[in-house]
N, C-alpha and C. Protein backbone atom coordinates (compact mmCIF):
# COMPACT_ATOMS: atom_id res chain seq x y z
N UNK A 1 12.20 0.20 15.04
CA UNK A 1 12.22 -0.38 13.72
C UNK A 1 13.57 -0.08 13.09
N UNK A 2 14.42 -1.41 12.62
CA UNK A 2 15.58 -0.79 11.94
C UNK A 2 15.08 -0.31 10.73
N UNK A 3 16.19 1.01 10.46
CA UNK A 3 16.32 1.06 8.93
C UNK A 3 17.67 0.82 8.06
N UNK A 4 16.90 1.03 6.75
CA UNK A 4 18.66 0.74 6.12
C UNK A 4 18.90 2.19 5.10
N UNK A 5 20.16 2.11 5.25
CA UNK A 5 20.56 3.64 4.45
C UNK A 5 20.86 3.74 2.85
N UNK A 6 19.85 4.25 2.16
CA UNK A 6 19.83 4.56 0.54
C UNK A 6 20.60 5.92 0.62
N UNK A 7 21.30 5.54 -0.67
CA UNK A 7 22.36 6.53 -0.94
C UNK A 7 22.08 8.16 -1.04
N UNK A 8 22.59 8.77 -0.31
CA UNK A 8 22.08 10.27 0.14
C UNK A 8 21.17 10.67 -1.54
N UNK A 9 20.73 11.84 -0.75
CA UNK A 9 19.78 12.57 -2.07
C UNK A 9 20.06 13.83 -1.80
N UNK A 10 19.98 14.45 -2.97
CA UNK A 10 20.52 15.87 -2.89
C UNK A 10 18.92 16.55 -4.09
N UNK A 11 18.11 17.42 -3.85
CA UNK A 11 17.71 17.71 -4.66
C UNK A 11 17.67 19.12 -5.13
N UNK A 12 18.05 19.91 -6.42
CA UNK A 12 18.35 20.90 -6.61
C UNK A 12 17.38 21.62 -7.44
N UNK A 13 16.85 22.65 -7.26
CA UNK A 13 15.87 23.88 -7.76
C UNK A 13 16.46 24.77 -8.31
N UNK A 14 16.26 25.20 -9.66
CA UNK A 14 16.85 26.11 -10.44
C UNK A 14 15.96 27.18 -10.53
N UNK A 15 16.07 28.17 -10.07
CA UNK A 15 14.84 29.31 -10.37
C UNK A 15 16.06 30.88 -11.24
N UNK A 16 15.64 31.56 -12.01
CA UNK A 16 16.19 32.14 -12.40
C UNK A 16 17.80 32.32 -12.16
N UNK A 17 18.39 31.01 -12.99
CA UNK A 17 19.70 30.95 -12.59
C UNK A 17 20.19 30.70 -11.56
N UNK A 18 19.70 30.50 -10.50
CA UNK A 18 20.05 30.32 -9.19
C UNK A 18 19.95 28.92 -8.87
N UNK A 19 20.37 28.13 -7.83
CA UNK A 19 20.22 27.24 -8.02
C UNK A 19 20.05 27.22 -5.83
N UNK A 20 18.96 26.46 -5.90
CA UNK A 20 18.99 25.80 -3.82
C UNK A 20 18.96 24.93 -3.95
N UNK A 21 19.75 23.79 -2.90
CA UNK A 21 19.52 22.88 -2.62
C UNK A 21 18.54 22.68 -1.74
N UNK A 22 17.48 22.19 -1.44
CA UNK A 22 16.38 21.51 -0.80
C UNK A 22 16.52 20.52 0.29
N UNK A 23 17.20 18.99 -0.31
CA UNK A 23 17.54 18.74 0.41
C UNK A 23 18.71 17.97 0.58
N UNK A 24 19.85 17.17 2.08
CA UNK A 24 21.09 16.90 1.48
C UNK A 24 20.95 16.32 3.18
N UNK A 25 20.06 14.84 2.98
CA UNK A 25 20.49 14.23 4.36
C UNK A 25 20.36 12.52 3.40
N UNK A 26 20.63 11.82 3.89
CA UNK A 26 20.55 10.22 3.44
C UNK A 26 19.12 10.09 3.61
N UNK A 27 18.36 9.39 2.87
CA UNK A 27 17.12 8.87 2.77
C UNK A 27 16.90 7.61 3.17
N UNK A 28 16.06 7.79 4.41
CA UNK A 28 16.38 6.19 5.14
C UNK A 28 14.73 5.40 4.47
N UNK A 29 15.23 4.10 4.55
CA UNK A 29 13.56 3.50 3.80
C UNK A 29 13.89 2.60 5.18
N UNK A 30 12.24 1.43 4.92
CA UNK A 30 12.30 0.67 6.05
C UNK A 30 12.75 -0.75 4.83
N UNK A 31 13.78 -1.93 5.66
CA UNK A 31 14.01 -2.83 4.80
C UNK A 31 13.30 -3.41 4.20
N UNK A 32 13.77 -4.41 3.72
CA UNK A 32 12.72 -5.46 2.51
C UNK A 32 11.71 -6.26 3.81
N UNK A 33 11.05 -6.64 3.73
CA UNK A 33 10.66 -7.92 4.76
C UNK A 33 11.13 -9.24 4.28
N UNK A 34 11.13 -10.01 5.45
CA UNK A 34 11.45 -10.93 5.20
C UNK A 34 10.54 -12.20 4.84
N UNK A 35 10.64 -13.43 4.18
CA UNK A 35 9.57 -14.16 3.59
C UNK A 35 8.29 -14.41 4.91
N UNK A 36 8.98 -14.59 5.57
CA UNK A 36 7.95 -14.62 7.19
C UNK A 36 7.34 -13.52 7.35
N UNK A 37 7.65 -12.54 7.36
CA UNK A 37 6.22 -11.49 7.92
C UNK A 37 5.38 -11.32 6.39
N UNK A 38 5.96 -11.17 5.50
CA UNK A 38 5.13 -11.20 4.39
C UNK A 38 4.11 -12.22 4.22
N UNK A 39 4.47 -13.57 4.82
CA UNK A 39 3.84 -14.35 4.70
C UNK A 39 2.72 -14.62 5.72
N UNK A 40 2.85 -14.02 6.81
CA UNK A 40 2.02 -13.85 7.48
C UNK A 40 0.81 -12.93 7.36
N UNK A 41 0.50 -11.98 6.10
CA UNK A 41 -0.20 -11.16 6.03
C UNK A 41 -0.95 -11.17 4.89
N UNK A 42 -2.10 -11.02 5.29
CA UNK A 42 -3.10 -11.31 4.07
C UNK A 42 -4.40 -9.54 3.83
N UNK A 43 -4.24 -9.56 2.75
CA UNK A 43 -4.90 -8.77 2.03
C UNK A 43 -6.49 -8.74 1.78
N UNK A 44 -7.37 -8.00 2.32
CA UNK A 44 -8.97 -8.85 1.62
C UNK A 44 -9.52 -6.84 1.15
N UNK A 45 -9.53 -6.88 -0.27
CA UNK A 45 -10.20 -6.15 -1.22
C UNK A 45 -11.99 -6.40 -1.28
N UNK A 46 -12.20 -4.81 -0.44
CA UNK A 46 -13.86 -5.19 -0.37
C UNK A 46 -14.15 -4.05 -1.79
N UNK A 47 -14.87 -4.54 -2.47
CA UNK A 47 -15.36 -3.50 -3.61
C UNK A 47 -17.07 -3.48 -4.47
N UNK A 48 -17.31 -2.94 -5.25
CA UNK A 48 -18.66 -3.22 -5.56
C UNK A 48 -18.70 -3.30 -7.09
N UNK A 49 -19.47 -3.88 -7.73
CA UNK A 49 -19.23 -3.94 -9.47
C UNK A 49 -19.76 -2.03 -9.72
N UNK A 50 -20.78 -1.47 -9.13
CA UNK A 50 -20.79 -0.50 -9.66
C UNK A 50 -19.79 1.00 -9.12
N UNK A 51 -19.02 0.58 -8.83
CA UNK A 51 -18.03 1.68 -8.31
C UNK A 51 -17.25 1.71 -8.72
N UNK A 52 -17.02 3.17 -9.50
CA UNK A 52 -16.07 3.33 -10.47
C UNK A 52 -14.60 3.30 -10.07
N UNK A 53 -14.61 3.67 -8.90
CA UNK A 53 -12.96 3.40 -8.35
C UNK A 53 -12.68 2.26 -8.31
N UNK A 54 -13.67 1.33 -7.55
CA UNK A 54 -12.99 0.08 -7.82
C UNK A 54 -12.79 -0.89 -8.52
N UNK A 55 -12.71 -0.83 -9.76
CA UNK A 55 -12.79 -0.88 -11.26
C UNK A 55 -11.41 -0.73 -11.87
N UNK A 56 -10.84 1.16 -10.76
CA UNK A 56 -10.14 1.35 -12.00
C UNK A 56 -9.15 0.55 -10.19
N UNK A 57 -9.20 0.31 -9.36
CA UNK A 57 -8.30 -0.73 -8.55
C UNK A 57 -7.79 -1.79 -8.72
N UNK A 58 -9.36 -2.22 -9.53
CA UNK A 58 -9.12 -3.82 -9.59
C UNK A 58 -8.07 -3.85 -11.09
N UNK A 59 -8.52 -3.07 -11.72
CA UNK A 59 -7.01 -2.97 -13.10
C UNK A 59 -5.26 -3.17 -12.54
N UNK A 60 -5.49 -2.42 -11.34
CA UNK A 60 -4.11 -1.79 -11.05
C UNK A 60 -3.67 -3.06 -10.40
N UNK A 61 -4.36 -3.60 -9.88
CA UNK A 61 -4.46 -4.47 -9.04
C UNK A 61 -3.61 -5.66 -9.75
N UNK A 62 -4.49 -6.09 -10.62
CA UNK A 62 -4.39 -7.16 -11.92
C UNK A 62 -3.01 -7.08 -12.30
N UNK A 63 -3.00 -5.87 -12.85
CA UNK A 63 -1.37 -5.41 -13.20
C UNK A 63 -0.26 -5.45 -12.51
N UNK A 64 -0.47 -5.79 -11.16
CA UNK A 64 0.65 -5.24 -10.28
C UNK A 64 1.02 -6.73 -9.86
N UNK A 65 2.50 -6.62 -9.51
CA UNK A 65 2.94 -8.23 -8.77
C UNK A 65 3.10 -8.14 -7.37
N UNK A 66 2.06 -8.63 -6.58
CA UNK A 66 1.78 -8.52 -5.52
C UNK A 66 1.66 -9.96 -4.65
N UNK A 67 2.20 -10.55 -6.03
CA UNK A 67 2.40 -12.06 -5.10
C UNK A 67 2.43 -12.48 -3.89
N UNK A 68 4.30 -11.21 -3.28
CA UNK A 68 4.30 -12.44 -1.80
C UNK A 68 3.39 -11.96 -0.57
N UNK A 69 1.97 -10.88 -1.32
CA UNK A 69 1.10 -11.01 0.03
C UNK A 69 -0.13 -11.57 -0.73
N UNK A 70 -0.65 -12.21 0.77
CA UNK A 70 -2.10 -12.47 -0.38
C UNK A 70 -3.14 -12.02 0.01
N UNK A 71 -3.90 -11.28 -1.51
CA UNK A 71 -4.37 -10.47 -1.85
C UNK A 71 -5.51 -11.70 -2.35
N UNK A 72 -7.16 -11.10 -2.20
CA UNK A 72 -8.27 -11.48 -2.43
C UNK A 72 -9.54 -10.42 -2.40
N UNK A 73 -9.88 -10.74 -3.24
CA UNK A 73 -11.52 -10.17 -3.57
C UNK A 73 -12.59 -10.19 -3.34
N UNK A 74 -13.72 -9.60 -2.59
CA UNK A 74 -14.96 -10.04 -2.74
C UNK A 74 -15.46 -8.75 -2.31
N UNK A 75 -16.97 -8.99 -3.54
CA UNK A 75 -18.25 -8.10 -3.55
C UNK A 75 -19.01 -7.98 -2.79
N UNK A 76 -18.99 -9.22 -2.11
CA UNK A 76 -20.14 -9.63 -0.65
C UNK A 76 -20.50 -8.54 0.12
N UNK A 77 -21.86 -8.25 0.29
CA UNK A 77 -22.21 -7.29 0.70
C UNK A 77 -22.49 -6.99 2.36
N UNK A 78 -22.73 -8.48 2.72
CA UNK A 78 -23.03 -9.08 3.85
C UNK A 78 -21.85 -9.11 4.97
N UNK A 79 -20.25 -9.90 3.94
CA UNK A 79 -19.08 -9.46 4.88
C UNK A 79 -18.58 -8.44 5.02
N UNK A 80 -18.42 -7.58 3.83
CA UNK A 80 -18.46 -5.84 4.17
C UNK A 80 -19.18 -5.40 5.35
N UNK A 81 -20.30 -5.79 5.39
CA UNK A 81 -21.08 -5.15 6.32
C UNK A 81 -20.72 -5.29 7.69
N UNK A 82 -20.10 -6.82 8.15
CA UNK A 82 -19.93 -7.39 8.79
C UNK A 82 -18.39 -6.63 9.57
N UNK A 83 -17.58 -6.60 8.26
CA UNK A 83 -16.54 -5.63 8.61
C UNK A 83 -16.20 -4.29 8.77
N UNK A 84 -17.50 -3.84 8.82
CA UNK A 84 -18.21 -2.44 9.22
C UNK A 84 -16.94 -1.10 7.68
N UNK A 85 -17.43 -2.28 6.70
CA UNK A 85 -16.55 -1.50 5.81
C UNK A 85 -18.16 -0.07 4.87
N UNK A 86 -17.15 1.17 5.09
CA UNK A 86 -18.64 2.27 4.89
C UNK A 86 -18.31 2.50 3.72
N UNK A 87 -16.95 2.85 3.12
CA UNK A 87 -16.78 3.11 1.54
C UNK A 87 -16.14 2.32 0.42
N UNK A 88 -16.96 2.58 -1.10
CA UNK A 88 -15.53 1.81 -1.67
C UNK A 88 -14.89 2.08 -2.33
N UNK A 89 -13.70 1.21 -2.98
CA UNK A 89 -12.96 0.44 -2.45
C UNK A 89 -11.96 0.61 -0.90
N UNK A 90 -12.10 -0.29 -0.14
CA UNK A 90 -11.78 -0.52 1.53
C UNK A 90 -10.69 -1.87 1.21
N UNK A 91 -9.29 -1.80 1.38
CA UNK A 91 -8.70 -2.76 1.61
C UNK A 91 -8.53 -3.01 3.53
N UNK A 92 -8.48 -3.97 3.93
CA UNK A 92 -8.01 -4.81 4.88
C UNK A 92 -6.91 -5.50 4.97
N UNK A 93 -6.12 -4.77 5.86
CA UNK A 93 -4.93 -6.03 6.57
C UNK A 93 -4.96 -7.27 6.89
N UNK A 94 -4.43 -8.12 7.22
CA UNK A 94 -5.12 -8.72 8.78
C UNK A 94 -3.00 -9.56 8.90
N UNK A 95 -3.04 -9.75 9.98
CA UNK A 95 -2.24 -10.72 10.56
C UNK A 95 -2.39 -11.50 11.36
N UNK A 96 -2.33 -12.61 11.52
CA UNK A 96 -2.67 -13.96 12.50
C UNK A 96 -4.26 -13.59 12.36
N UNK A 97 -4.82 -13.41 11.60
CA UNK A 97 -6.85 -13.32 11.94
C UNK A 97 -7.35 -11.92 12.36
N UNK A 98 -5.98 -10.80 12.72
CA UNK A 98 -6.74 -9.68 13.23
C UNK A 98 -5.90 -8.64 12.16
N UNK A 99 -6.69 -7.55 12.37
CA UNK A 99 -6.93 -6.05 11.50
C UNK A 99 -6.02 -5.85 11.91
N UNK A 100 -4.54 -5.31 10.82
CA UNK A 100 -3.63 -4.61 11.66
C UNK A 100 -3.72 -3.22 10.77
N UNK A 101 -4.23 -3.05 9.47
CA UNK A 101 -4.50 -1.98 8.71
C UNK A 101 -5.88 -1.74 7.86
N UNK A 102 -5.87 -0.46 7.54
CA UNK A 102 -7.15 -0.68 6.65
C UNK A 102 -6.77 0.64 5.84
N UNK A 103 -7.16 0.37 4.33
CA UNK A 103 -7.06 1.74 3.61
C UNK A 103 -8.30 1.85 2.30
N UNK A 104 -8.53 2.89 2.56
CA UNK A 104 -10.04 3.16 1.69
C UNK A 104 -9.68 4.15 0.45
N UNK A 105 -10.36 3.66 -0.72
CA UNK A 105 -10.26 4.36 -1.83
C UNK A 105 -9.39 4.00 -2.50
N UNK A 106 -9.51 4.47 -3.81
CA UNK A 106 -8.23 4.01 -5.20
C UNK A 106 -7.28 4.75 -4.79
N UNK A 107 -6.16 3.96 -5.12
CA UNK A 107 -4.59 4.53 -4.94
C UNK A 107 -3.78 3.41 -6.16
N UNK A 108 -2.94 4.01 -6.89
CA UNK A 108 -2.12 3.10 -7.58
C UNK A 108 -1.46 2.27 -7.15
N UNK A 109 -1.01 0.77 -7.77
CA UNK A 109 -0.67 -0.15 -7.48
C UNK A 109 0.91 0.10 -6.31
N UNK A 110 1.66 1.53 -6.69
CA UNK A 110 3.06 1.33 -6.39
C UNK A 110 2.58 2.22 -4.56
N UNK A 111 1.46 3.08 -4.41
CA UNK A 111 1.10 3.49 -3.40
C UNK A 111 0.71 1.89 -2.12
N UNK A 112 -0.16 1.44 -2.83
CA UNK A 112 -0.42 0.07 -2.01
C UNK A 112 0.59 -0.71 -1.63
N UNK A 113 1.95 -0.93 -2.39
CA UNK A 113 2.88 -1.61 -2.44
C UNK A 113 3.80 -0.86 -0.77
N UNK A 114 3.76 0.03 -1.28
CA UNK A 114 4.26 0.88 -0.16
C UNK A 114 3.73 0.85 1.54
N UNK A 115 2.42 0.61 1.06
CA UNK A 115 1.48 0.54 2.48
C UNK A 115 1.66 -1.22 2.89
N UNK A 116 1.42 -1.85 2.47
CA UNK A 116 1.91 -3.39 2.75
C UNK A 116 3.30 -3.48 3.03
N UNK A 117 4.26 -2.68 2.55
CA UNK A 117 5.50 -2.93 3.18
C UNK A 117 5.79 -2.47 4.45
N UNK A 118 5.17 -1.33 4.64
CA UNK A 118 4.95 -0.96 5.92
C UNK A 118 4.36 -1.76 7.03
N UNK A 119 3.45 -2.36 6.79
CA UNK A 119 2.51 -3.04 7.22
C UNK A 119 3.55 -4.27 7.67
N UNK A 120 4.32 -5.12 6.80
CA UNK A 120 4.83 -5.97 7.32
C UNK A 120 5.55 -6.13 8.18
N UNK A 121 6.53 -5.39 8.79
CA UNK A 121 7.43 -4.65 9.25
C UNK A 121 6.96 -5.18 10.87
């Protein structure tokens, strides 16, 4: 997987006047994707009306611009089941029709963002 190089990081700890550096290497991320793999990947949000996490998901969710993947909803109890999904909230990957990820439980919008970029890659 290429990466691309963000401008070094240096982070510094001050403890009684003293000062360590921590750390002092370049911070590599993985690139942007490109409109094609993004576009190839679709999102399916399994959740339940009475679950409080996925409540406070579906907020974050709402809030967040998550446009260039697509992202969808359903309560269905039957395709959950089907997708042998056990807790909620359970997001699903998929690419070309198959599972390439799966992540369970509330996480903020900029955590998810992170996991789909990965994902595209």
């Amino acid at each position: 997987m290429k990466k691309s190089l963000v401008a070094g990081l240096a982070l510094v700890v001050l403890i009684g006047g003293l000062s360590y550096q921590l750390i002092d290497k370049p911070l590599l991320l993985p690139p942007t994707p490109t409109p094609n793999q993004v576009a190839d990947l679709q999102v399916r949000v399994y959740s339940a009306s009475w679950c409080g996490p996925c409540q406070l998901l579906k907020k974050e969710l709402d809030g967040a611009n998550l446009d260039p993947w697509k992202v969808s909803r359903t309560e269905d109890e039957k395709e959950a089941a089907k997708q042998e999904v056990r807790l909620y909230p359970t997001l699903i990957a998929y690419k070309d029709g198959k599972e390439i990820g799966r992540r369970v439980g509330y996480a903020p919008a900029a955590a998810i963002r992170v996991w789909l970029d990965g994902l595209s890659h």
